[in-house]
N, C-alpha and C. Protein backbone atom coordinates (compact mmCIF):
# COMPACT_ATOMS: atom_id res chain seq x y z
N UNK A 1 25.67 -3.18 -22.04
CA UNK A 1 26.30 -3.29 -23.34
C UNK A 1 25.57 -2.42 -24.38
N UNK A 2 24.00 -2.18 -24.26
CA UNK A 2 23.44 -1.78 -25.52
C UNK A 2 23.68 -0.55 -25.00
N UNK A 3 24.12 0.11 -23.75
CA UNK A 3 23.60 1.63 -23.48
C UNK A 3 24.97 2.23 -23.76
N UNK A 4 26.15 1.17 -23.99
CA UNK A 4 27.81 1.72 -24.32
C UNK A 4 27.40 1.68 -25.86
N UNK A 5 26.90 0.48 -26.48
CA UNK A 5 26.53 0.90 -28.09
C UNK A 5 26.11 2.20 -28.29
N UNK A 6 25.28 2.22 -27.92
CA UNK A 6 24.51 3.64 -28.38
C UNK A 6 25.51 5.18 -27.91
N UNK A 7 25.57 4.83 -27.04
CA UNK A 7 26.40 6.14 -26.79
C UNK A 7 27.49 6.67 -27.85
N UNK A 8 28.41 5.27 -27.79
CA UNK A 8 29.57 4.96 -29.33
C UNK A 8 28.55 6.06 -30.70
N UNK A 9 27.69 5.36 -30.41
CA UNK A 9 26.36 5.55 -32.38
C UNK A 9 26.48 7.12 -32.18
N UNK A 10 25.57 7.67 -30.85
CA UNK A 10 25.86 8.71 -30.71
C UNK A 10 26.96 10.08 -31.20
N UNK A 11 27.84 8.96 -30.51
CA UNK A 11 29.49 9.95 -30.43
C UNK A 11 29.44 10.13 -31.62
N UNK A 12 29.51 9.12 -32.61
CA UNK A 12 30.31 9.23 -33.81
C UNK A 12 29.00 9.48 -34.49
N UNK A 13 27.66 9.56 -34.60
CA UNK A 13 26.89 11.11 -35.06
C UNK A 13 27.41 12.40 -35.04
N UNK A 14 28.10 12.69 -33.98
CA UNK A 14 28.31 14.22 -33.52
C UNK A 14 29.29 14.48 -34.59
N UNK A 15 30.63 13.22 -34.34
CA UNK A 15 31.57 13.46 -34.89
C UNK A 15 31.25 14.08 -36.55
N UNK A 16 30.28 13.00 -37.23
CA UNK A 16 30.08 12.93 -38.43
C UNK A 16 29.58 14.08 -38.82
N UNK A 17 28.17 14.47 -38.31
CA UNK A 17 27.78 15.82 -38.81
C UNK A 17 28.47 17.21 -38.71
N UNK A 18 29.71 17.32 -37.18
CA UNK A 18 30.47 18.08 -36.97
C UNK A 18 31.46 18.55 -38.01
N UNK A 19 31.63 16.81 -38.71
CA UNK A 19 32.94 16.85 -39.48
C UNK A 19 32.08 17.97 -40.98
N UNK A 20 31.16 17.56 -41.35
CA UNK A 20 30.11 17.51 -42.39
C UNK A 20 29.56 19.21 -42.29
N UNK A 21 29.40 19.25 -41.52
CA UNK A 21 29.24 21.57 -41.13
C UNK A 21 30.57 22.04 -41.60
N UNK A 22 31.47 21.47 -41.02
CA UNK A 22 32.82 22.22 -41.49
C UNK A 22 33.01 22.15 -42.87
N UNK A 23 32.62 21.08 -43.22
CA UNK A 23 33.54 20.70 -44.64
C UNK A 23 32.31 21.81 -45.27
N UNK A 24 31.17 21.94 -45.31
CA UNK A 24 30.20 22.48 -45.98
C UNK A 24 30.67 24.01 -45.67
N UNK A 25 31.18 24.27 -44.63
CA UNK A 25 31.49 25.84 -44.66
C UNK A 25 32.80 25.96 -45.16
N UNK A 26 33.71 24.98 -45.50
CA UNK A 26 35.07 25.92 -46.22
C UNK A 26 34.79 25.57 -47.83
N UNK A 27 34.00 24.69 -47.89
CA UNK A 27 33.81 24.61 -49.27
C UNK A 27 32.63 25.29 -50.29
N UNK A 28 32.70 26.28 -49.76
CA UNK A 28 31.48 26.74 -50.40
C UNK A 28 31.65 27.15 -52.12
N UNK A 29 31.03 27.01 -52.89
CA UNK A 29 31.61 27.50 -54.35
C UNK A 29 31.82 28.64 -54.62
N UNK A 30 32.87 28.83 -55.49
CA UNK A 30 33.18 30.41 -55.67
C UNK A 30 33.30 30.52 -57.35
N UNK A 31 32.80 31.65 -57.99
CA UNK A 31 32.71 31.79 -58.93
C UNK A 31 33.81 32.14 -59.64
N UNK A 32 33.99 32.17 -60.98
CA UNK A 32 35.31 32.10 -61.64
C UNK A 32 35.39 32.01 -63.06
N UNK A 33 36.24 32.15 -63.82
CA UNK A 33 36.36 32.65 -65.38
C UNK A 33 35.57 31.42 -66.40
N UNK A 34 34.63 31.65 -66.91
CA UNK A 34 33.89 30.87 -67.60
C UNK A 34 32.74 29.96 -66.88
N UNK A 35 32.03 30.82 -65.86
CA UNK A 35 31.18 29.81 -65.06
C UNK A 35 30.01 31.53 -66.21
N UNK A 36 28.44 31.08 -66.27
CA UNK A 36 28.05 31.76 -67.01
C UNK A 36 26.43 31.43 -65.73
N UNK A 37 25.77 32.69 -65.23
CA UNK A 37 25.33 32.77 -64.38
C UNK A 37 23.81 33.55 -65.08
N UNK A 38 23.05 33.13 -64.14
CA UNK A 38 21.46 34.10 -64.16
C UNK A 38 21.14 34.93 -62.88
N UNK A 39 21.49 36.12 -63.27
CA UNK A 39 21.08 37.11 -62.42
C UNK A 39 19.45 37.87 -62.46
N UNK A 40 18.94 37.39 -61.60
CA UNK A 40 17.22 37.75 -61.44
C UNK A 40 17.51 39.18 -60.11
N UNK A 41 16.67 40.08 -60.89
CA UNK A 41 16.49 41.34 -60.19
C UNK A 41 14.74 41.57 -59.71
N UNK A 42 14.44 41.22 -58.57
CA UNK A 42 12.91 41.06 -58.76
C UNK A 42 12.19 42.49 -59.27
N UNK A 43 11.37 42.45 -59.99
CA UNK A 43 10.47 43.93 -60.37
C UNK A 43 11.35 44.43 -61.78
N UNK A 44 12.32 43.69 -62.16
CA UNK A 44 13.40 44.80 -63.26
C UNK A 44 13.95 43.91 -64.47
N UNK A 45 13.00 43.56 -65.27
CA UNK A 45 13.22 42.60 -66.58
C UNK A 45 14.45 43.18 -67.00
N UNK A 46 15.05 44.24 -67.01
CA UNK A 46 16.02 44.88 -68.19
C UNK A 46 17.02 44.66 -67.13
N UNK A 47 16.95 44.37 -65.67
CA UNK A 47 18.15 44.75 -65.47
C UNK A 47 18.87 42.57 -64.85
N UNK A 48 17.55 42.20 -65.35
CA UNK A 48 18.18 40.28 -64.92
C UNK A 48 18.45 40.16 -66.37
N UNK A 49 19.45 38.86 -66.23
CA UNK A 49 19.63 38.01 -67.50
C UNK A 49 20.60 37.25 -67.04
N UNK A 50 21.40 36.68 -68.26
CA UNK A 50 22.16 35.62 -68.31
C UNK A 50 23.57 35.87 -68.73
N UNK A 51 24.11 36.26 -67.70
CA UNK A 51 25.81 36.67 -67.94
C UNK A 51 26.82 35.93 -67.81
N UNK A 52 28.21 35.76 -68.23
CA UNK A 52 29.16 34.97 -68.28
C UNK A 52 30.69 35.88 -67.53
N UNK A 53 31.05 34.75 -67.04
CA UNK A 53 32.26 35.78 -66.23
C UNK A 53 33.19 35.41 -66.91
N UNK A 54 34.36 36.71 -67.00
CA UNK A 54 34.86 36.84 -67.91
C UNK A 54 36.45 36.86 -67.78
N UNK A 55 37.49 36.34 -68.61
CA UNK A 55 38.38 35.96 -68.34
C UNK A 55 39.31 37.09 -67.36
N UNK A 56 39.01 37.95 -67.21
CA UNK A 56 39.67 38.78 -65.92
C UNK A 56 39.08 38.57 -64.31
N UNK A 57 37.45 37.91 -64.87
CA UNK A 57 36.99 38.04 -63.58
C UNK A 57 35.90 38.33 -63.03
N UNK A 58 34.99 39.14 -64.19
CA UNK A 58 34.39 40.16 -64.06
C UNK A 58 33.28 40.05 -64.85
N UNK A 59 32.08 40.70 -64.41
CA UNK A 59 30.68 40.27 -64.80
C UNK A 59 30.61 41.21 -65.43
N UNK A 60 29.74 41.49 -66.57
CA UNK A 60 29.03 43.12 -66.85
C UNK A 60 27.64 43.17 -67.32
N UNK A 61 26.98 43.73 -66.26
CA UNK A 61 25.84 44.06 -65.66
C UNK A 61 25.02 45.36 -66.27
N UNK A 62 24.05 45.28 -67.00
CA UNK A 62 23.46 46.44 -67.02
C UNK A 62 23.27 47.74 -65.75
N UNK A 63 23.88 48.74 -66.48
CA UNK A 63 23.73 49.97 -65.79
C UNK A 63 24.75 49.90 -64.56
N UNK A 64 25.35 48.48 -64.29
CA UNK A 64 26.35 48.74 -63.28
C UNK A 64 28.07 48.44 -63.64
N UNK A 65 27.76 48.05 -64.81
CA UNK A 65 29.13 47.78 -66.08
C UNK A 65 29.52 46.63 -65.14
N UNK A 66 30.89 46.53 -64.78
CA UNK A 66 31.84 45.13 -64.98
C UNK A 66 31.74 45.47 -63.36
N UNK A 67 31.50 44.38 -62.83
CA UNK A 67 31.63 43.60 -61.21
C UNK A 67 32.80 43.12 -60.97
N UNK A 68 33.29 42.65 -60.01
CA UNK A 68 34.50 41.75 -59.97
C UNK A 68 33.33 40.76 -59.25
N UNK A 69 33.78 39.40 -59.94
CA UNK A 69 33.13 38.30 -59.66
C UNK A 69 33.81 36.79 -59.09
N UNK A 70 35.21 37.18 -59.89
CA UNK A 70 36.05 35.93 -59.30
C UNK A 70 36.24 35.20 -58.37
N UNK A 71 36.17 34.55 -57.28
CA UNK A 71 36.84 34.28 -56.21
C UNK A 71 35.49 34.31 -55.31
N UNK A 72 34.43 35.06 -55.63
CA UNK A 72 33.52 35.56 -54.76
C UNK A 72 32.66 34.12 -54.83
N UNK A 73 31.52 33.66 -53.58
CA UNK A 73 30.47 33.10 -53.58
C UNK A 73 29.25 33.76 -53.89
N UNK A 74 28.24 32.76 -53.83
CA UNK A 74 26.68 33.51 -54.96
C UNK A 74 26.35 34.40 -54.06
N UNK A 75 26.66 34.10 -52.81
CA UNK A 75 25.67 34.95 -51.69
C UNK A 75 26.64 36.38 -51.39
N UNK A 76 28.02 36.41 -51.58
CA UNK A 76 28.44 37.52 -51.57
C UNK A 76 28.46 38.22 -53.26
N UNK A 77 28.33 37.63 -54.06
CA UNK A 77 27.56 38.41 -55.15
C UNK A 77 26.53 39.23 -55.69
N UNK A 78 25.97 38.59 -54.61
CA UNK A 78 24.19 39.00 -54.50
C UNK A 78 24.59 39.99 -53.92
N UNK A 79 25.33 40.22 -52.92
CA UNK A 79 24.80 41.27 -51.86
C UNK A 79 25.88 42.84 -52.56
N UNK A 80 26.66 42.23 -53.24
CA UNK A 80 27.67 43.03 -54.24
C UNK A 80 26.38 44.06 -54.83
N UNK A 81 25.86 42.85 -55.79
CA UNK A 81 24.80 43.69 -56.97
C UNK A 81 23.90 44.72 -56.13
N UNK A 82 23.49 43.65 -55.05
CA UNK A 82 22.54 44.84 -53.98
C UNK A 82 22.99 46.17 -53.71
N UNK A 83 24.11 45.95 -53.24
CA UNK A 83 24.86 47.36 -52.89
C UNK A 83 24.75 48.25 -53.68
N UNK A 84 25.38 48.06 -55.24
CA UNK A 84 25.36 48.95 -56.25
C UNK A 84 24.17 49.11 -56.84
N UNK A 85 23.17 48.69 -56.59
CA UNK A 85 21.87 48.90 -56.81
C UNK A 85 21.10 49.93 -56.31
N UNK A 86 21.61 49.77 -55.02
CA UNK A 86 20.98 50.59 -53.95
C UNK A 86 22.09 51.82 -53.79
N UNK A 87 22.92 52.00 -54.37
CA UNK A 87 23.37 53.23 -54.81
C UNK A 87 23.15 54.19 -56.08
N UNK A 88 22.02 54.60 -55.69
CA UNK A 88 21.31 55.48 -57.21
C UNK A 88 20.48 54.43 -57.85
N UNK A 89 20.20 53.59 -57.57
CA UNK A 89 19.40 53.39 -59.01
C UNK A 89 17.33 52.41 -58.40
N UNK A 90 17.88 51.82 -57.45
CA UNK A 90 16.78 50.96 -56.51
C UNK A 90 16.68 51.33 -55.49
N UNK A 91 15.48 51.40 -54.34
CA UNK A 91 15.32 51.76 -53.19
C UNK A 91 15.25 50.27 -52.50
N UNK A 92 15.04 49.51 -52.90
CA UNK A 92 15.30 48.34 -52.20
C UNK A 92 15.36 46.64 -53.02
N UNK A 93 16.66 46.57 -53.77
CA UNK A 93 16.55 45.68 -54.90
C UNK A 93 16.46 44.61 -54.10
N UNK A 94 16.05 43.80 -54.55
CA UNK A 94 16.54 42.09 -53.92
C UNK A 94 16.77 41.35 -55.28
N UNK A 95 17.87 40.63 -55.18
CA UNK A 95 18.46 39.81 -56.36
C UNK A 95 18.78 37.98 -55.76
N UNK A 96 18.63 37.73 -56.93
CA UNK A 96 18.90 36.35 -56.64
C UNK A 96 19.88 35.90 -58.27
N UNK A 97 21.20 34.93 -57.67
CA UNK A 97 21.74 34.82 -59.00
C UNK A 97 21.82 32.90 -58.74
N UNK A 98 21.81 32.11 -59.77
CA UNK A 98 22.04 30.74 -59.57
C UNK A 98 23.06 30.51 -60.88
N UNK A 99 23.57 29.90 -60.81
CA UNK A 99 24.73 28.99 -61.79
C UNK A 99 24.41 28.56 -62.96
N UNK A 100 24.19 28.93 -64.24
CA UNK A 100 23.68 28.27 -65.25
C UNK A 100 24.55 27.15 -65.88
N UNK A 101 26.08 27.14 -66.24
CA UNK A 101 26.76 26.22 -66.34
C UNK A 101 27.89 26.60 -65.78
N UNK A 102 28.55 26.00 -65.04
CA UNK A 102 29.94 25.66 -64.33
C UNK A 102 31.23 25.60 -65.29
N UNK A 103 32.16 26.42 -65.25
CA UNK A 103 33.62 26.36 -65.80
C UNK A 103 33.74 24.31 -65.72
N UNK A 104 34.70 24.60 -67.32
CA UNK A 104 35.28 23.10 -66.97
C UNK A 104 36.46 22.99 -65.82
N UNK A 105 36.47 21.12 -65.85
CA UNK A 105 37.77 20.90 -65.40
C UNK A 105 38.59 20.40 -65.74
N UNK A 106 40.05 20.06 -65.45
CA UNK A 106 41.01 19.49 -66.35
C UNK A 106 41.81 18.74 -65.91
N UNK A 107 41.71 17.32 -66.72
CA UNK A 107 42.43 15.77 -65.77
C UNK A 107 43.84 16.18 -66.54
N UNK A 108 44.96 15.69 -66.15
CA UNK A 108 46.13 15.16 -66.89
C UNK A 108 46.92 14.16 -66.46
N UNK A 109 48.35 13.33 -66.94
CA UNK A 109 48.44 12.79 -66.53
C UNK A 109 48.56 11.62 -67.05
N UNK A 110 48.83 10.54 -66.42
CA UNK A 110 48.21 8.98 -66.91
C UNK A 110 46.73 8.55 -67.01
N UNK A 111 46.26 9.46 -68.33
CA UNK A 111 44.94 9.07 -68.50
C UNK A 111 44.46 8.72 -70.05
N UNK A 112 44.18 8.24 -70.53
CA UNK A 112 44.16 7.74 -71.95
C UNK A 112 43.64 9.18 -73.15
N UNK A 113 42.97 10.09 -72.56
CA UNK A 113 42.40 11.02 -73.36
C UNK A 113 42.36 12.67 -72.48
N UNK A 114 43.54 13.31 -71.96
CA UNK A 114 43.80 14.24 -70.88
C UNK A 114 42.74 15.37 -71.33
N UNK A 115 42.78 16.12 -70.52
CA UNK A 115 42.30 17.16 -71.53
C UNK A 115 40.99 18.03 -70.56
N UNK A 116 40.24 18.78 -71.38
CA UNK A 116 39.05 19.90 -70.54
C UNK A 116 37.69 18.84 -70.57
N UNK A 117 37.10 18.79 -69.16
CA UNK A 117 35.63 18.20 -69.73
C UNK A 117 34.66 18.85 -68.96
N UNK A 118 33.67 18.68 -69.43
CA UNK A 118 32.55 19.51 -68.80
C UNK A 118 32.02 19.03 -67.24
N UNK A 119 31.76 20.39 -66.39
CA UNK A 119 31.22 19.69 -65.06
C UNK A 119 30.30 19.08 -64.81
N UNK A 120 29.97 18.09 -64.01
CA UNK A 120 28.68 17.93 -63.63
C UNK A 120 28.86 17.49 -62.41
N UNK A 121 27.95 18.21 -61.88
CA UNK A 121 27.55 17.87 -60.18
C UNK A 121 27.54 16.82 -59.94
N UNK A 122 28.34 16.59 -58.55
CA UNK A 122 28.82 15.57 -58.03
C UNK A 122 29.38 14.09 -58.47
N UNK A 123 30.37 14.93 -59.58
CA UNK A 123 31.21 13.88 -59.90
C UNK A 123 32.57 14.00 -59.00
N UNK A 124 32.95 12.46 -59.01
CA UNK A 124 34.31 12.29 -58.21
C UNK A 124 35.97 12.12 -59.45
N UNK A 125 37.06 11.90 -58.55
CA UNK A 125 38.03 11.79 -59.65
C UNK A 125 37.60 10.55 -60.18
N UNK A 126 37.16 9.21 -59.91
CA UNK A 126 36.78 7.72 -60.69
C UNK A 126 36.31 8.47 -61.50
N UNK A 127 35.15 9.21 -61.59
CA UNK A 127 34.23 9.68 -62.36
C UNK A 127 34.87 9.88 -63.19
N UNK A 128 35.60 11.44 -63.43
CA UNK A 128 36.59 12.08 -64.32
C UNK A 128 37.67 11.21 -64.84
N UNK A 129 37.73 10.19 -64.29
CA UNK A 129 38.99 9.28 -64.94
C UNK A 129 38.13 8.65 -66.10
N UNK A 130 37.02 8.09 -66.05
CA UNK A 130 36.36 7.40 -66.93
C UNK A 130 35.89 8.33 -67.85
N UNK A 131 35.58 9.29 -67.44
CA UNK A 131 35.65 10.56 -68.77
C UNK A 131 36.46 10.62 -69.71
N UNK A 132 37.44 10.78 -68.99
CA UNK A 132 39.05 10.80 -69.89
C UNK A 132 39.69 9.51 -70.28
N UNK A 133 38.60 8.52 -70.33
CA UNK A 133 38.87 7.18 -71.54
C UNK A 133 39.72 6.18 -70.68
N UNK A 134 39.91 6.77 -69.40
CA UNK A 134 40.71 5.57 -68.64
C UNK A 134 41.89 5.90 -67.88
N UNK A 135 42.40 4.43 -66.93
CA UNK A 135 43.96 4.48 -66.51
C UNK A 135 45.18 4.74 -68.07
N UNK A 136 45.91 5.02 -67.93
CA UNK A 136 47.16 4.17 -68.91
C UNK A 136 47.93 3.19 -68.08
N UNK A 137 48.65 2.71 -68.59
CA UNK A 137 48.66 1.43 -68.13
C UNK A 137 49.86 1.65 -66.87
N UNK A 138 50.56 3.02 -67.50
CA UNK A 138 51.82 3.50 -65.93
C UNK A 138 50.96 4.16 -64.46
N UNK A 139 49.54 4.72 -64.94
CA UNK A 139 49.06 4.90 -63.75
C UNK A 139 49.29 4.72 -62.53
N UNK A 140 49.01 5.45 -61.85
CA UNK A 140 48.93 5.06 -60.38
C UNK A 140 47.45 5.56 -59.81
N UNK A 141 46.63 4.22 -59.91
CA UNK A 141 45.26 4.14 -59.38
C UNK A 141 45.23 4.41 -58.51
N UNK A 142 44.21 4.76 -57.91
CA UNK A 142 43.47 5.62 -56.88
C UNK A 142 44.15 6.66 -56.29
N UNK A 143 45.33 7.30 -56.83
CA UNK A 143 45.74 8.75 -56.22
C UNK A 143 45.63 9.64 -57.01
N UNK A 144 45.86 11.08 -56.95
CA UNK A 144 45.49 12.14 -57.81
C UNK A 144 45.90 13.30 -57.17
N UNK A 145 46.50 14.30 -57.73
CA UNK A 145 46.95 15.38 -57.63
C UNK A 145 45.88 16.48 -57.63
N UNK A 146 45.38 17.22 -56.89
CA UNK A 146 44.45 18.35 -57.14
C UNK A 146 44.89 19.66 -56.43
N UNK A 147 44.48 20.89 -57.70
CA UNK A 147 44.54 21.64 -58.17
C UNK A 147 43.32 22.52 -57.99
N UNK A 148 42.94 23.33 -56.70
CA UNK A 148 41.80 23.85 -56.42
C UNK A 148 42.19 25.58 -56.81
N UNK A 149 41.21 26.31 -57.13
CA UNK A 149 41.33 27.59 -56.79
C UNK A 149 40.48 27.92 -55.57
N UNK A 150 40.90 28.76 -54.23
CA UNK A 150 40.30 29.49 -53.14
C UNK A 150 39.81 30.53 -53.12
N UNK A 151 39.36 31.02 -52.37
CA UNK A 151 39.21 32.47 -51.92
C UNK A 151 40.35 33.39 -52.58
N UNK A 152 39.79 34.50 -53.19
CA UNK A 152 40.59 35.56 -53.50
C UNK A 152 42.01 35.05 -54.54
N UNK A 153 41.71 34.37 -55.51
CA UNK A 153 42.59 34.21 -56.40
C UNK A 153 43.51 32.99 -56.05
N UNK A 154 43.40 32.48 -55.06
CA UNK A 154 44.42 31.44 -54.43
C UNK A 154 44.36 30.07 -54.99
N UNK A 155 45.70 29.05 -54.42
CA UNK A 155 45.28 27.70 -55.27
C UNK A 155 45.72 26.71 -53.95
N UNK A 156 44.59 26.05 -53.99
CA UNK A 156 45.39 24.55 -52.85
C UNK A 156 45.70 23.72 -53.65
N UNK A 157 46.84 23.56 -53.12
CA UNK A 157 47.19 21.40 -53.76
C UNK A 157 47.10 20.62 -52.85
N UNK A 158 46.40 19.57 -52.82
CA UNK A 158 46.34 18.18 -52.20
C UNK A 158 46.19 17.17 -53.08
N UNK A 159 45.93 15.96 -52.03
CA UNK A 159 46.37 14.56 -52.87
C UNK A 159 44.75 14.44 -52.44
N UNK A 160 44.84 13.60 -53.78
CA UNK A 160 42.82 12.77 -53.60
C UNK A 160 43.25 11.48 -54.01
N UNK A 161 41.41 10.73 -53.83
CA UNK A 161 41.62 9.69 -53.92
C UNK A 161 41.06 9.60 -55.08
N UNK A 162 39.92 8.36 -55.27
CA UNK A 162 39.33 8.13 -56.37
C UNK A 162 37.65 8.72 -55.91
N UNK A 163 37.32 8.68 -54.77
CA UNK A 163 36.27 9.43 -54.26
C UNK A 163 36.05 10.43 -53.74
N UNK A 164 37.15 11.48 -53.88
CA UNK A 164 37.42 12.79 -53.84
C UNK A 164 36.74 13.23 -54.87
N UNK A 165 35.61 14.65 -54.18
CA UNK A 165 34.69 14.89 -55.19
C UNK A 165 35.50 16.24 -56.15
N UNK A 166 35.39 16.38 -57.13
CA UNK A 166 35.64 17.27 -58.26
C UNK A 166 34.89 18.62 -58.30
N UNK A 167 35.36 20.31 -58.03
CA UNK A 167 34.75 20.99 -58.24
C UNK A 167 35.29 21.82 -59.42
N UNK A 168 34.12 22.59 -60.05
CA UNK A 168 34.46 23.33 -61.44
C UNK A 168 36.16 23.77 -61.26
N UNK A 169 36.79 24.22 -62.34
CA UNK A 169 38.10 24.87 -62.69
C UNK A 169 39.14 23.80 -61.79
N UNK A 170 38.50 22.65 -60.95
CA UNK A 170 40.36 22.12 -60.70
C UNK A 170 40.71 21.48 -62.25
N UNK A 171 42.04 21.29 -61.57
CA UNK A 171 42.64 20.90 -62.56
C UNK A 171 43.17 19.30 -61.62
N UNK A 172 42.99 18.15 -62.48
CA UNK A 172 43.89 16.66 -61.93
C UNK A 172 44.87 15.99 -62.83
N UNK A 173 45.44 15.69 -61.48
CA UNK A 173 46.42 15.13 -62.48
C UNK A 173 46.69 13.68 -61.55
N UNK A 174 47.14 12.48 -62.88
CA UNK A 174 47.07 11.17 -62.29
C UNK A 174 48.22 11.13 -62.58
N UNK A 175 49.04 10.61 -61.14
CA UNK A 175 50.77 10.39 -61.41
C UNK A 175 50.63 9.08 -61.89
N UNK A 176 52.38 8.74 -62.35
CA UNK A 176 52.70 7.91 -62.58
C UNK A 176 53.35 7.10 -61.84
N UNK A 177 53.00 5.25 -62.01
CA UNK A 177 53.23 4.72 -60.72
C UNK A 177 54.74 4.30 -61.29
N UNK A 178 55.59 4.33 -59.82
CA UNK A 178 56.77 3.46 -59.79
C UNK A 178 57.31 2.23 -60.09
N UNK A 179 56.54 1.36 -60.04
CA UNK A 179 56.22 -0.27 -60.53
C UNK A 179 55.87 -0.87 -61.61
C-alpha cells in the first residue's frame, strides 16, 4: 500500500513540475508601451540609464536611437542592444536590462470603481477586484474575462478565475451574472 502511495506522490510530482516548466516557458514577460526599464551597459556610464517604452513600441537608446521593444522579452532585448552595439561602436558589450515599473492594468465591468491600476507582482484577479472597490452587486463572482497581449503584437482571450494571476497591460473584465 505505502509503495502504490508513493509512486501516486511521485507521479503527480512529475505531473506538477512538468505542468509548472511549461507554464514558465509560454509565459515569459514581454515588454510593452509604458513599462519604463534600466538598461546597464557594463564599462559605459553614458550609454546605461533609465528608459521608457514608448507608445509605438520603441526604446531610444543613446547612440543607437529608437529599438523596437514591444512584444520582445528582457533576454531578447538584451541580445538586440548587444547586436547593435557590437556593430561599430563595442568590441564586446554585455548588457543587462531589469524592469523598473510595469505598464498598468485595466479591470472593467461589474466592479464598483473600473478603471487603470498600478501593477504589482503577483497579484491575482481577487486581488484586482479589491483594488477596484469591489463586486457590484450584478457581478458574477469568481469569473473574469482576460485580455492578454502575446508575442509580436497579438492578444489572447480567456476566461479566469479569481486566482488567475494578473500580468502588466491585461485588461479584465467582470461579467455580469444572469440571476
Amino acid at each position: 500500500m505505502r509503495a502504490m502511495f508513493f509512486r501516486l506522490c511521485c507521479a503527480a510530482l512529475l505531473v506538477i513540475t512538468g505542468a509548472a516548466s511549461a507554464w514558465a516557458a509560454d509565459n515569459v514577460y514581454r515588454l510593452g508601451s509604458g513599462d519604463q526599464i534600466r538598461v546597464n551597459v557594463f564599462g559605459e556610464q553614458s550609454l546605461s540609464g533609465e528608459f521608457t517604452v514608448d507608445g509605438s513600441g520603441s526604446v531610444s537608446l543613446p547612440l543607437l536611437g529608437d529599438l523596437p521593444a514591444a512584444g520582445k522579452s528582457i533576454r531578447e532585448m538584451e541580445q538586440d542592444i548587444v547586436a547593435a552595439l557590437k556593430d561599430g561602436y563595442l568590441v564586446n558589450p554585455q548588457v543587462s536590462i531589469e524592469v523598473m515599473n510595469y505598464r498598468p492594468f485595466y479591470i472593467l465591468g461589474e466592479v464598483n470603481s473600473p478603471g487603470r491600476y498600478p501593477y504589482v507582482s503577483g497579484i491575482t484577479v481577487t486581488n484586482a477586484v479589491a483594488m477596484a472597490g469591489g463586486y457590484t452587486y450584478r457581478a458574477r463572482q469568481g469569473r473574469a474575462a482576460i485580455e492578454r497581449e502575446v508575442q509580436h503584437g497579438g492578444v489572447s482571450q480567456f476566461d479566469g478565475s479569481g486566482s488567475t494571476v494578473v500580468m502588466p497591460g491585461d485588461v479584465i473584465t467582470i461579467p455580469e451574472r444572469f440571476f
